[in-house]
Each structure stands twice: as structure tokens, then as C-alpha cells.
PDB file of N, CA and C in Angstrom:
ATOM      1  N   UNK A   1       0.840  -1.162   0.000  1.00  0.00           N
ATOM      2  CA  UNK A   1       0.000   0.000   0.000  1.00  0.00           C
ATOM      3  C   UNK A   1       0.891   1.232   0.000  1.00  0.00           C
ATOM      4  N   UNK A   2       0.522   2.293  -0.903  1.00  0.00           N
ATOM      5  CA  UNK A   2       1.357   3.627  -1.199  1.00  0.00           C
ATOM      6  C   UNK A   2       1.068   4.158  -0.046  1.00  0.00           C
ATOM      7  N   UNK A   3       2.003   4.771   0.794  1.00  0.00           N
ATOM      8  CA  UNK A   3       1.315   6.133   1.198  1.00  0.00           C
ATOM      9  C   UNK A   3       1.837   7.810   0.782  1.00  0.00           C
ATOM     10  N   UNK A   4       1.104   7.845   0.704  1.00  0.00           N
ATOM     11  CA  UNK A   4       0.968   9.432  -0.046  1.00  0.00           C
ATOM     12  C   UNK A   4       1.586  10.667   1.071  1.00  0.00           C
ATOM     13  N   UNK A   5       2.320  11.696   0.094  1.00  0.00           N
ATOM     14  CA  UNK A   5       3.464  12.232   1.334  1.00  0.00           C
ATOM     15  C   UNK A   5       2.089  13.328   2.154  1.00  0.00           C
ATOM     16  N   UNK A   6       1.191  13.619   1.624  1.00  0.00           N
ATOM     17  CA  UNK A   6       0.039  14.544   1.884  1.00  0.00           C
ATOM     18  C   UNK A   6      -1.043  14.165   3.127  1.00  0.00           C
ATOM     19  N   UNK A   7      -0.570  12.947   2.911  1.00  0.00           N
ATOM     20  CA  UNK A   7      -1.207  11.676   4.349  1.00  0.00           C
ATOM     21  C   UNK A   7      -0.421  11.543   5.736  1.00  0.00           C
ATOM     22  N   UNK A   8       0.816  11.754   5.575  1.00  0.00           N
ATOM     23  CA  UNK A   8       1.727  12.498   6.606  1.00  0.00           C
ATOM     24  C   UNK A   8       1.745  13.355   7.440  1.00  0.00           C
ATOM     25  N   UNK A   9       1.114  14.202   6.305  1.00  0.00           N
ATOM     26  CA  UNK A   9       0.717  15.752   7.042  1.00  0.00           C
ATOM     27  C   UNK A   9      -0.020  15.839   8.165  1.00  0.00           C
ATOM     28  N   UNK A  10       0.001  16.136   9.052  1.00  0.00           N
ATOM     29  CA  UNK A  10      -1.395  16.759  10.186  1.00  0.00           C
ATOM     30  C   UNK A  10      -1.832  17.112   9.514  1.00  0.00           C
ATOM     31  N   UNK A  11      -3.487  17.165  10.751  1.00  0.00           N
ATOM     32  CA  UNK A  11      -5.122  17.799  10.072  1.00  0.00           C
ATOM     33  C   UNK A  11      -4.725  18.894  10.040  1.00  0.00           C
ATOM     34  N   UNK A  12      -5.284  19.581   8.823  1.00  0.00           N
ATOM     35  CA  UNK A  12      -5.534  20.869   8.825  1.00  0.00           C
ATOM     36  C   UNK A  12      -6.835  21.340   9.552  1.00  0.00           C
ATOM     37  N   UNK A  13      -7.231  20.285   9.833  1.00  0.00           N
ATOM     38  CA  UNK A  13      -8.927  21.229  10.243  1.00  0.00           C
ATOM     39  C   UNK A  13      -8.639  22.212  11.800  1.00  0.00           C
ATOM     40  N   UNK A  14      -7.731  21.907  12.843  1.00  0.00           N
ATOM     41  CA  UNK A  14      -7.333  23.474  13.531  1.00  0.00           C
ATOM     42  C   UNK A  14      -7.214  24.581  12.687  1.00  0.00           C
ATOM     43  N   UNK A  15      -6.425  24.355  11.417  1.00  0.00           N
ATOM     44  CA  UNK A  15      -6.135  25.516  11.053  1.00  0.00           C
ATOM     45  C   UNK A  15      -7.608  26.221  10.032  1.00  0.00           C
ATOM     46  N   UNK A  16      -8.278  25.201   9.410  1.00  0.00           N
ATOM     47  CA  UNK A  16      -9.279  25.876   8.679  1.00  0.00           C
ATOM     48  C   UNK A  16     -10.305  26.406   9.920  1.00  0.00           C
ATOM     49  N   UNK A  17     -10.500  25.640  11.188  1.00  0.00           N
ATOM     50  CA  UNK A  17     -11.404  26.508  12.170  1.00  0.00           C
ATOM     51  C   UNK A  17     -11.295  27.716  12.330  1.00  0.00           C
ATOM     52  N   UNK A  18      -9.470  28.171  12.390  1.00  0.00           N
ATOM     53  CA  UNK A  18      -9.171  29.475  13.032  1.00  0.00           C
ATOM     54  C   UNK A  18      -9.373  30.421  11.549  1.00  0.00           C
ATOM     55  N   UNK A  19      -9.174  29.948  10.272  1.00  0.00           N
ATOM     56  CA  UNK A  19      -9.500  30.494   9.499  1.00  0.00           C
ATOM     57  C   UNK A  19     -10.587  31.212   9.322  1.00  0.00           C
ATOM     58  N   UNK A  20     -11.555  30.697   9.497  1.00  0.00           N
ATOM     59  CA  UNK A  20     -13.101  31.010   9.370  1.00  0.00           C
ATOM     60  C   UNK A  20     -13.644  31.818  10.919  1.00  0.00           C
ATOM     61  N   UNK A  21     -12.933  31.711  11.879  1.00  0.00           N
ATOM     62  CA  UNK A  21     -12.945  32.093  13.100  1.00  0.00           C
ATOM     63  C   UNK A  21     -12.645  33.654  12.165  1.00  0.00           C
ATOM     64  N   UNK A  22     -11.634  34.147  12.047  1.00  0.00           N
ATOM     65  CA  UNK A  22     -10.567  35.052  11.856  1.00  0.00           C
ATOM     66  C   UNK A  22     -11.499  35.552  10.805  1.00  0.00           C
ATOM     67  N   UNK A  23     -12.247  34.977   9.317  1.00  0.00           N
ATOM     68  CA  UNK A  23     -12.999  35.724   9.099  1.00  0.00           C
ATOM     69  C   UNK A  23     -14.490  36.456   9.562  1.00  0.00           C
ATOM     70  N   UNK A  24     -14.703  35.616   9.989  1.00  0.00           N
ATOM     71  CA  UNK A  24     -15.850  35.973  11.063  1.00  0.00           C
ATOM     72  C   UNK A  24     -15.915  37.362  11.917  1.00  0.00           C
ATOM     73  N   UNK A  25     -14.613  37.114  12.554  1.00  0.00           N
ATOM     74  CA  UNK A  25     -14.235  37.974  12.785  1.00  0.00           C
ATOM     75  C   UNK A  25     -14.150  39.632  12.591  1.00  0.00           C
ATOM     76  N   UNK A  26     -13.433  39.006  11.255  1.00  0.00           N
ATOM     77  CA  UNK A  26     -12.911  40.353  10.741  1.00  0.00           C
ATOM     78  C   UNK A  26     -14.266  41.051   9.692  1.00  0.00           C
ATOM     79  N   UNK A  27     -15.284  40.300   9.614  1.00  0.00           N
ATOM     80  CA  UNK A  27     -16.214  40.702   8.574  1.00  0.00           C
ATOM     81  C   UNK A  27     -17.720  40.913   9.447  1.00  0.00           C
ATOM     82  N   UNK A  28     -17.142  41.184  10.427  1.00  0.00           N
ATOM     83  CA  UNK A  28     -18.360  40.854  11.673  1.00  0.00           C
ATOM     84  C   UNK A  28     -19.330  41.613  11.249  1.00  0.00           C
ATOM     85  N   UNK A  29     -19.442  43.322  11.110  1.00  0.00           N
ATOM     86  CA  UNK A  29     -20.419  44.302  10.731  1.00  0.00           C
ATOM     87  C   UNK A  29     -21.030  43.618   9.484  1.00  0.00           C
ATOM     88  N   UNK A  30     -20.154  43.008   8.304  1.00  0.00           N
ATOM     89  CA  UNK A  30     -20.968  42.727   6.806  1.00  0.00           C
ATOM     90  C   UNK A  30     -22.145  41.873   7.717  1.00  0.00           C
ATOM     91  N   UNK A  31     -21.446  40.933   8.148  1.00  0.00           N
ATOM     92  CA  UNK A  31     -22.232  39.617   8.503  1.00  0.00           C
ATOM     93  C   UNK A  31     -23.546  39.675   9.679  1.00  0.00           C
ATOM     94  N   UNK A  32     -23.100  40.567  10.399  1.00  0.00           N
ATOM     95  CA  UNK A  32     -24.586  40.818  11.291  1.00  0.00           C
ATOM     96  C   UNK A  32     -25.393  41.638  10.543  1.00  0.00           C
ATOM     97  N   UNK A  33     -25.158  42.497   9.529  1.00  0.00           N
ATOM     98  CA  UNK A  33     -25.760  43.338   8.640  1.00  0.00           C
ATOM     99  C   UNK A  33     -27.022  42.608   7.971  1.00  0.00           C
ATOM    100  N   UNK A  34     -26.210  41.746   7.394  1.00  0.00           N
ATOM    101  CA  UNK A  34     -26.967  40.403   6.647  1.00  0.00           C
ATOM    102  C   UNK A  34     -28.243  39.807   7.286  1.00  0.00           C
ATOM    103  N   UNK A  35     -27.307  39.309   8.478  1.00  0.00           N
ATOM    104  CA  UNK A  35     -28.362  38.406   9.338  1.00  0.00           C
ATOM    105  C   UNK A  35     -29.663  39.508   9.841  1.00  0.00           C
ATOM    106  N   UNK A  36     -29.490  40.558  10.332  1.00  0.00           N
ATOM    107  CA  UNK A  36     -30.661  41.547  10.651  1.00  0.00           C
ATOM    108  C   UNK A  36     -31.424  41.480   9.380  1.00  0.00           C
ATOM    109  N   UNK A  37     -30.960  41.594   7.705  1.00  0.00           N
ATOM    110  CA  UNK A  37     -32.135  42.111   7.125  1.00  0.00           C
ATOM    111  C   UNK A  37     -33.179  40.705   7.024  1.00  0.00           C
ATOM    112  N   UNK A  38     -32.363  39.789   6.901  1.00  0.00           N
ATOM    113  CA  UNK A  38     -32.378  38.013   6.878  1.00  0.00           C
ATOM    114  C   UNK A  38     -33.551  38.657   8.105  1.00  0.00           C
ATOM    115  N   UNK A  39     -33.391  38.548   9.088  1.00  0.00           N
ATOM    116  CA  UNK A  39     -34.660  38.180  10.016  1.00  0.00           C
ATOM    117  C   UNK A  39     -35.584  39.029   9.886  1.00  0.00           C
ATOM    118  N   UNK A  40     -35.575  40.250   9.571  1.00  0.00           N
ATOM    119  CA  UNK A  40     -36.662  41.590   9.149  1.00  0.00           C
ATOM    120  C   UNK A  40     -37.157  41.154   8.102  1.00  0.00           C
ATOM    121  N   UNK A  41     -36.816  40.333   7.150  1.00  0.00           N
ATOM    122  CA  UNK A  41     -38.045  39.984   5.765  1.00  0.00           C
ATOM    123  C   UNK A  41     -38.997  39.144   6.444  1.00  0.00           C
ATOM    124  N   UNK A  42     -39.436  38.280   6.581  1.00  0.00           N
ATOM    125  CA  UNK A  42     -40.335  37.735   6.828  1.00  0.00           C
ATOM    126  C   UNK A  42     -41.344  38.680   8.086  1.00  0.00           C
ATOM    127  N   UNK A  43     -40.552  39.407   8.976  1.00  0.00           N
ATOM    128  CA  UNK A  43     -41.580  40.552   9.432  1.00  0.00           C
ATOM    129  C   UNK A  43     -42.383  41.370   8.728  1.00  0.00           C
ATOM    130  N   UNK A  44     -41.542  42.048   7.929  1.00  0.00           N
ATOM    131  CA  UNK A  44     -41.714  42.799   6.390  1.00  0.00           C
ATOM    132  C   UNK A  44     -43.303  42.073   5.385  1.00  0.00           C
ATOM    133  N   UNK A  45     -42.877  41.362   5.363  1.00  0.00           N
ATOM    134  CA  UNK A  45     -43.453  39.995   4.332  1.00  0.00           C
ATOM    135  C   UNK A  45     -45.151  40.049   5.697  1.00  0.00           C
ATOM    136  N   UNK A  46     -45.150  39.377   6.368  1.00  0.00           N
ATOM    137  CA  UNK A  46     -46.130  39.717   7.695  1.00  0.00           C
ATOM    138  C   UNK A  46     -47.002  40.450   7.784  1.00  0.00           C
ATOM    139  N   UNK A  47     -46.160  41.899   7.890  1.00  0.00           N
ATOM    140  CA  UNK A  47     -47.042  43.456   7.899  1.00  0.00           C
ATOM    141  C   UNK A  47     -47.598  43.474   6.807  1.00  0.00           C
ATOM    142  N   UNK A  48     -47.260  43.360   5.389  1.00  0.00           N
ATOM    143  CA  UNK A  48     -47.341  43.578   3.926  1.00  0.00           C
ATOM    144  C   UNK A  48     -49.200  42.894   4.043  1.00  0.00           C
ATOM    145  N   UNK A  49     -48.852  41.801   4.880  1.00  0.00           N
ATOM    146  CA  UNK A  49     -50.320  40.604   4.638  1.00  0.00           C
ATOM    147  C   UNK A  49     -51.017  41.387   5.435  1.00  0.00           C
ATOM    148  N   UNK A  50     -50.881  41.622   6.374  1.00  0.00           N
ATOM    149  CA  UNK A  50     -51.364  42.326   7.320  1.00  0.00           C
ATOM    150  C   UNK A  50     -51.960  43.737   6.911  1.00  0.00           C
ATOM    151  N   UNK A  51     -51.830  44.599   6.058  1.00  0.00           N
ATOM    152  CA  UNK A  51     -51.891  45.501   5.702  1.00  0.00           C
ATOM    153  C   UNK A  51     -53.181  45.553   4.557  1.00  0.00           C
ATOM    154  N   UNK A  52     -52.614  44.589   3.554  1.00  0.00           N
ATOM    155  CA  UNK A  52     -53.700  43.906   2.699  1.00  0.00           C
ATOM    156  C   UNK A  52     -54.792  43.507   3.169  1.00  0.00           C
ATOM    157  N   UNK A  53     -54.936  42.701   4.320  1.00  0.00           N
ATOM    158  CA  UNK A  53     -56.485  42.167   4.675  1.00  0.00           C
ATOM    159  C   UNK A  53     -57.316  43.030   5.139  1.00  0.00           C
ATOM    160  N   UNK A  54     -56.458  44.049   5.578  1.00  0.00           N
ATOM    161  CA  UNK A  54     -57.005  45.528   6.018  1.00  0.00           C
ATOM    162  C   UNK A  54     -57.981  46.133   5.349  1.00  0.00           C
ATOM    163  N   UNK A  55     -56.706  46.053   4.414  1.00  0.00           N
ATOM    164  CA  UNK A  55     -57.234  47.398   2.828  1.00  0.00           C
ATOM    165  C   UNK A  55     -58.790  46.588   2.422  1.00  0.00           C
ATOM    166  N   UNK A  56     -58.377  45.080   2.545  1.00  0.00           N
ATOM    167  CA  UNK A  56     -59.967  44.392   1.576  1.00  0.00           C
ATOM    168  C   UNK A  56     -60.721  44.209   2.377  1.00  0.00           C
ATOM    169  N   UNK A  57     -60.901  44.202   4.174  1.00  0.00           N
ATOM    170  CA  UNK A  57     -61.861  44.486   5.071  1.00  0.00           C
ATOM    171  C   UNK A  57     -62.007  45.916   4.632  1.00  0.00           C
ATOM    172  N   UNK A  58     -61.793  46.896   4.848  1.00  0.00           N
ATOM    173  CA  UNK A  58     -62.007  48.001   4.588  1.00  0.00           C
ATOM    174  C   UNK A  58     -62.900  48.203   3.079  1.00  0.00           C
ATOM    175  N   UNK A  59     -62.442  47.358   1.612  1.00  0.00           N
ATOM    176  CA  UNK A  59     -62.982  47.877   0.612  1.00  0.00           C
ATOM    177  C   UNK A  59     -64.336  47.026   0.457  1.00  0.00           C
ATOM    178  N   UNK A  60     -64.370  46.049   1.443  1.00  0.00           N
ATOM    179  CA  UNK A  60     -65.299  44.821   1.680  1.00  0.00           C
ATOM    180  C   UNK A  60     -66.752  45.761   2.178  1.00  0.00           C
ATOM    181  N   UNK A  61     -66.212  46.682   3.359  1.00  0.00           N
ATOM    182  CA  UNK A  61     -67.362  47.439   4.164  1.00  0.00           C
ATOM    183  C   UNK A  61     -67.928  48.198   3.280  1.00  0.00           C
ATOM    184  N   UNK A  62     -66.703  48.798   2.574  1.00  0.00           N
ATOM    185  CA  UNK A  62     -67.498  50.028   2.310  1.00  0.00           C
ATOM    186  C   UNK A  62     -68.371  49.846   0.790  1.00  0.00           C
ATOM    187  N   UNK A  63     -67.865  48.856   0.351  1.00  0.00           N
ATOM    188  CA  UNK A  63     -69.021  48.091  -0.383  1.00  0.00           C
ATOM    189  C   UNK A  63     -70.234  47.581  -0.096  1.00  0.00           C
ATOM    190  N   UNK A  64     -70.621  46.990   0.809  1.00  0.00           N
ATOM    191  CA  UNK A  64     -71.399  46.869   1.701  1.00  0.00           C
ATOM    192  C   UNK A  64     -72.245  47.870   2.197  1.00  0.00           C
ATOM    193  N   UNK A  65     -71.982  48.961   2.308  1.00  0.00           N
ATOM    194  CA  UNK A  65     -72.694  50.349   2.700  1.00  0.00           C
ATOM    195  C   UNK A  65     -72.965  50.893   1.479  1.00  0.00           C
ATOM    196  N   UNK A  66     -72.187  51.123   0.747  1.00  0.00           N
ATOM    197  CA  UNK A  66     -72.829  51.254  -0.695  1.00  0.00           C
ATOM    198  C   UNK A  66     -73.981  50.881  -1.637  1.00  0.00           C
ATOM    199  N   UNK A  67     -73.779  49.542  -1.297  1.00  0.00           N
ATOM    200  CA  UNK A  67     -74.711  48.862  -1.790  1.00  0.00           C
ATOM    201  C   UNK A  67     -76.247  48.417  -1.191  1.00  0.00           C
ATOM    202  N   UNK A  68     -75.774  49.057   0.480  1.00  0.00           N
ATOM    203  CA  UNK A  68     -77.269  49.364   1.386  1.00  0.00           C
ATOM    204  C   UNK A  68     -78.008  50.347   0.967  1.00  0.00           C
ATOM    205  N   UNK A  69     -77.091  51.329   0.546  1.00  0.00           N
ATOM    206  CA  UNK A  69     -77.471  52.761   0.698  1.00  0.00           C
ATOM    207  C   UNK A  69     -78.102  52.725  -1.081  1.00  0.00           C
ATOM    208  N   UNK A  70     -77.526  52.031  -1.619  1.00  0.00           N
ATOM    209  CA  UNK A  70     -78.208  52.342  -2.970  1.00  0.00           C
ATOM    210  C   UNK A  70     -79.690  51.580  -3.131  1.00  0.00           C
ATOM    211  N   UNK A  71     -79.695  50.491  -2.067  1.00  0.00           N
ATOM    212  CA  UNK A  71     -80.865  49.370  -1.948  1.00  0.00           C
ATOM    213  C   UNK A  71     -81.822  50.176  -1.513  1.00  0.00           C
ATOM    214  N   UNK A  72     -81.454  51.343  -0.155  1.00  0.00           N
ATOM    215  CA  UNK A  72     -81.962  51.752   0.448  1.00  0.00           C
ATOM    216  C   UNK A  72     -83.079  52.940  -1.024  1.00  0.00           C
ATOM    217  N   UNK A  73     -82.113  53.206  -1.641  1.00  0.00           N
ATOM    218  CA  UNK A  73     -82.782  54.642  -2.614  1.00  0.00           C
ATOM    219  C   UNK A  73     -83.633  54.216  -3.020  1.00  0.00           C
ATOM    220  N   UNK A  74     -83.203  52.945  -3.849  1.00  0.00           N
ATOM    221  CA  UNK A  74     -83.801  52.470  -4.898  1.00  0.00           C
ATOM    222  C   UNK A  74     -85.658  51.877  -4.366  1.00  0.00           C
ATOM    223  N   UNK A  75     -85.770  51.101  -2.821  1.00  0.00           N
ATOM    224  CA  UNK A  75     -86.961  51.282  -2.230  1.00  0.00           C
ATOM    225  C   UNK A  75     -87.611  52.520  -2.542  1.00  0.00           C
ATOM    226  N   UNK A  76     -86.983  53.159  -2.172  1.00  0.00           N
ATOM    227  CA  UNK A  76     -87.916  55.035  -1.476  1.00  0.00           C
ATOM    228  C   UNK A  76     -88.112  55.642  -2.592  1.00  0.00           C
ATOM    229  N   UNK A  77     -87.836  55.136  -4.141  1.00  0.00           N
ATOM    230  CA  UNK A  77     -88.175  55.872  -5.288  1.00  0.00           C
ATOM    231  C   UNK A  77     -89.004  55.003  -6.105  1.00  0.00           C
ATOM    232  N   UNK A  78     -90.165  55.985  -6.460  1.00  0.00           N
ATOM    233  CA  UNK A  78     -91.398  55.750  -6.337  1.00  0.00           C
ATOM    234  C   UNK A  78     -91.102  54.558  -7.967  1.00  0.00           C
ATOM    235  N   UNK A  79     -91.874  53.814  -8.071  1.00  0.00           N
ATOM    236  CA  UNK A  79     -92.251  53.061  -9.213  1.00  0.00           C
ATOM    237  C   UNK A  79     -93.317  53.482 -10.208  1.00  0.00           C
ATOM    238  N   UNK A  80     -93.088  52.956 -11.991  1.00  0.00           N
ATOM    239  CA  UNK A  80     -93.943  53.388 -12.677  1.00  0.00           C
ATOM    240  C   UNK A  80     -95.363  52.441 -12.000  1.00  0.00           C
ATOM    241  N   UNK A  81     -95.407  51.850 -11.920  1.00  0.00           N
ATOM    242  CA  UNK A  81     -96.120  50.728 -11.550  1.00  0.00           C
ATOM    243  C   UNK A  81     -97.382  51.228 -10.623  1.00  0.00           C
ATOM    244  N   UNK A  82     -96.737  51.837  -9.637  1.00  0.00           N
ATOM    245  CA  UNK A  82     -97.565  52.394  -8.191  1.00  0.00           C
ATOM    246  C   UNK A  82     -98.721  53.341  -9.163  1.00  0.00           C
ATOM    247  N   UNK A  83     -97.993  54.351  -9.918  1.00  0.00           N
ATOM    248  CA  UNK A  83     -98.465  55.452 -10.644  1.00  0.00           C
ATOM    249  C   UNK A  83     -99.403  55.225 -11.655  1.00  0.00           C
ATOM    250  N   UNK A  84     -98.986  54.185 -12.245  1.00  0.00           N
ATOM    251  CA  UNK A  84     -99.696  54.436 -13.853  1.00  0.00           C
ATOM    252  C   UNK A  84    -100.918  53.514 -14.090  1.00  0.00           C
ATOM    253  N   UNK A  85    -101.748  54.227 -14.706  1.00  0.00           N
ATOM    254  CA  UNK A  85    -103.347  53.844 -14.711  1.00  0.00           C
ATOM    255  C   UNK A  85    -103.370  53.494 -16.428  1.00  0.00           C
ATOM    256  N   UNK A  86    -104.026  52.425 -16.951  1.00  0.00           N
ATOM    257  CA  UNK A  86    -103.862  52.348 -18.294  1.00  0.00           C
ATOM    258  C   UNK A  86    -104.972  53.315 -18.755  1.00  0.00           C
ATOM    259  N   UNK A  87    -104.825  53.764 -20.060  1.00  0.00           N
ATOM    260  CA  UNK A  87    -105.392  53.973 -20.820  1.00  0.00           C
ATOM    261  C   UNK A  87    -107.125  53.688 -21.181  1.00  0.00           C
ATOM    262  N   UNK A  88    -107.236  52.776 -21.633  1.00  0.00           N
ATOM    263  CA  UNK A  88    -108.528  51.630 -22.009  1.00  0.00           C
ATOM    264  C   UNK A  88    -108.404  50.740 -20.662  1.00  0.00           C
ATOM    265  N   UNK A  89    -109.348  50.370 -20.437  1.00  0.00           N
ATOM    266  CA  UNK A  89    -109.371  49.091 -19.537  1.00  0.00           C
ATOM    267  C   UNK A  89    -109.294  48.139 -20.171  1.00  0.00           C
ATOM    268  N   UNK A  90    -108.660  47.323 -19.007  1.00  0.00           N
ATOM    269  CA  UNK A  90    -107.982  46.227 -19.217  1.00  0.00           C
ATOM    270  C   UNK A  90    -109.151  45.164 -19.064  1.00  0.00           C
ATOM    271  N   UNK A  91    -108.958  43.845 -19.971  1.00  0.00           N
ATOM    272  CA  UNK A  91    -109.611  43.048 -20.539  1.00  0.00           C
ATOM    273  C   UNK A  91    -111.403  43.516 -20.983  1.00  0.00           C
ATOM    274  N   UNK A  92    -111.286  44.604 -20.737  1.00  0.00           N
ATOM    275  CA  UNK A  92    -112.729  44.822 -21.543  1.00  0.00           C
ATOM    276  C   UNK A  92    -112.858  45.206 -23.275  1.00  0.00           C
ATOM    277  N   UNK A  93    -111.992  44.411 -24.047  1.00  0.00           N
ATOM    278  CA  UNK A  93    -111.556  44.999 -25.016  1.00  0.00           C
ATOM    279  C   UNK A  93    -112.850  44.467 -25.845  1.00  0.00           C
ATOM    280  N   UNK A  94    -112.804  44.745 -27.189  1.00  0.00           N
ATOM    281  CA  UNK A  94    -113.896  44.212 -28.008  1.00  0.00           C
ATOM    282  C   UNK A  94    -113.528  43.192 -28.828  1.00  0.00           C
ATOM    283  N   UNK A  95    -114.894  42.044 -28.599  1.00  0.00           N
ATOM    284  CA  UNK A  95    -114.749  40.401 -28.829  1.00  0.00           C
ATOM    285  C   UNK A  95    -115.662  40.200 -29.744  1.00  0.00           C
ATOM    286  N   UNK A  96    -115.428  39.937 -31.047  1.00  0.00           N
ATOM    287  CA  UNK A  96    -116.641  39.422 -31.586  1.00  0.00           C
ATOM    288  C   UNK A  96    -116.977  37.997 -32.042  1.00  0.00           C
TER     289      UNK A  96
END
């Protein structure tokens, strides 16, 4: 069995921890930057719904009142019907 001179070597994985430690580190402001907007979208996203069911409760009512208020007119104005007297009477026409 070969062994390979790269198999010799110690782990690198101490050294890639401190790597990523060290950027972490050093990039701290980018990276909490990130993570804040990361957790504010789905708040964002939330209110947005929230805002909407509003607007269509709101355009829901006032439809609703609209459409009382026009029900309401449309009762209280008078009909041809109530008013109008024919002409000739009705079924007394001439039969021969």
C-alpha cells in the first residue's frame, strides 16, 4: 500500500477553524448586517399581509354600505307601476 506524502501531514482542520474564526471575525459588521435584514423579511413579508387584509376588510365594508345605501334609494323611489293607470281598460276589449 502507497502512502501518499500529503497523508503524513497533520489535520488541517485546527487551522481551517481558526480560518473562518478570523474571518468571522474580521467581517463581523458585513455579517450581522446580513443576518438583521435576513430576520426583518419575513416581518416585512407579515405586515405587507397584514396591511392587505385591512385594505380588503375596509374595501369589503365600504361596499357593503354602498350597496345598502343604494338598496336603500332604490326602495324610497317611487315606481312606474304604483303610478300608472292604463289607458282603455284592461280586458274589456272588443270580442266578436
Amino acid at each position: 500500500m502507497a502512502v501518499h506524502w500529503w497523508q503524513m501531514l497533520p489535520s488541517l482542520r485546527p487551522v481551517r477553524s481558526l480560518v473562518n474564526f478570523l474571518y468571522v471575525w474580521t467581517n463581523w459588521p458585513t455579517i450581522s448586517e446580513e443576518l438583521r435584514k435576513r430576520d426583518e423579511r419575513p416581518k416585512m413579508v407579515e405586515e405587507w399581509a397584514r396591511q392587505m387584509a385591512q385594505l380588503e376588510r375596509e374595501t369589503h365594508e365600504a361596499e357593503k354600505q354602498r350597496l345598502a345605501r343604494d338598496f336603500e334609494q332604490e326602495r324610497e323611489r317611487p315606481t312606474l307601476g304604483a303610478h300608472w293607470k292604463p289607458s282603455v281598460p284592461l280586458g274589456k276589449g272588443r270580442r266578436k
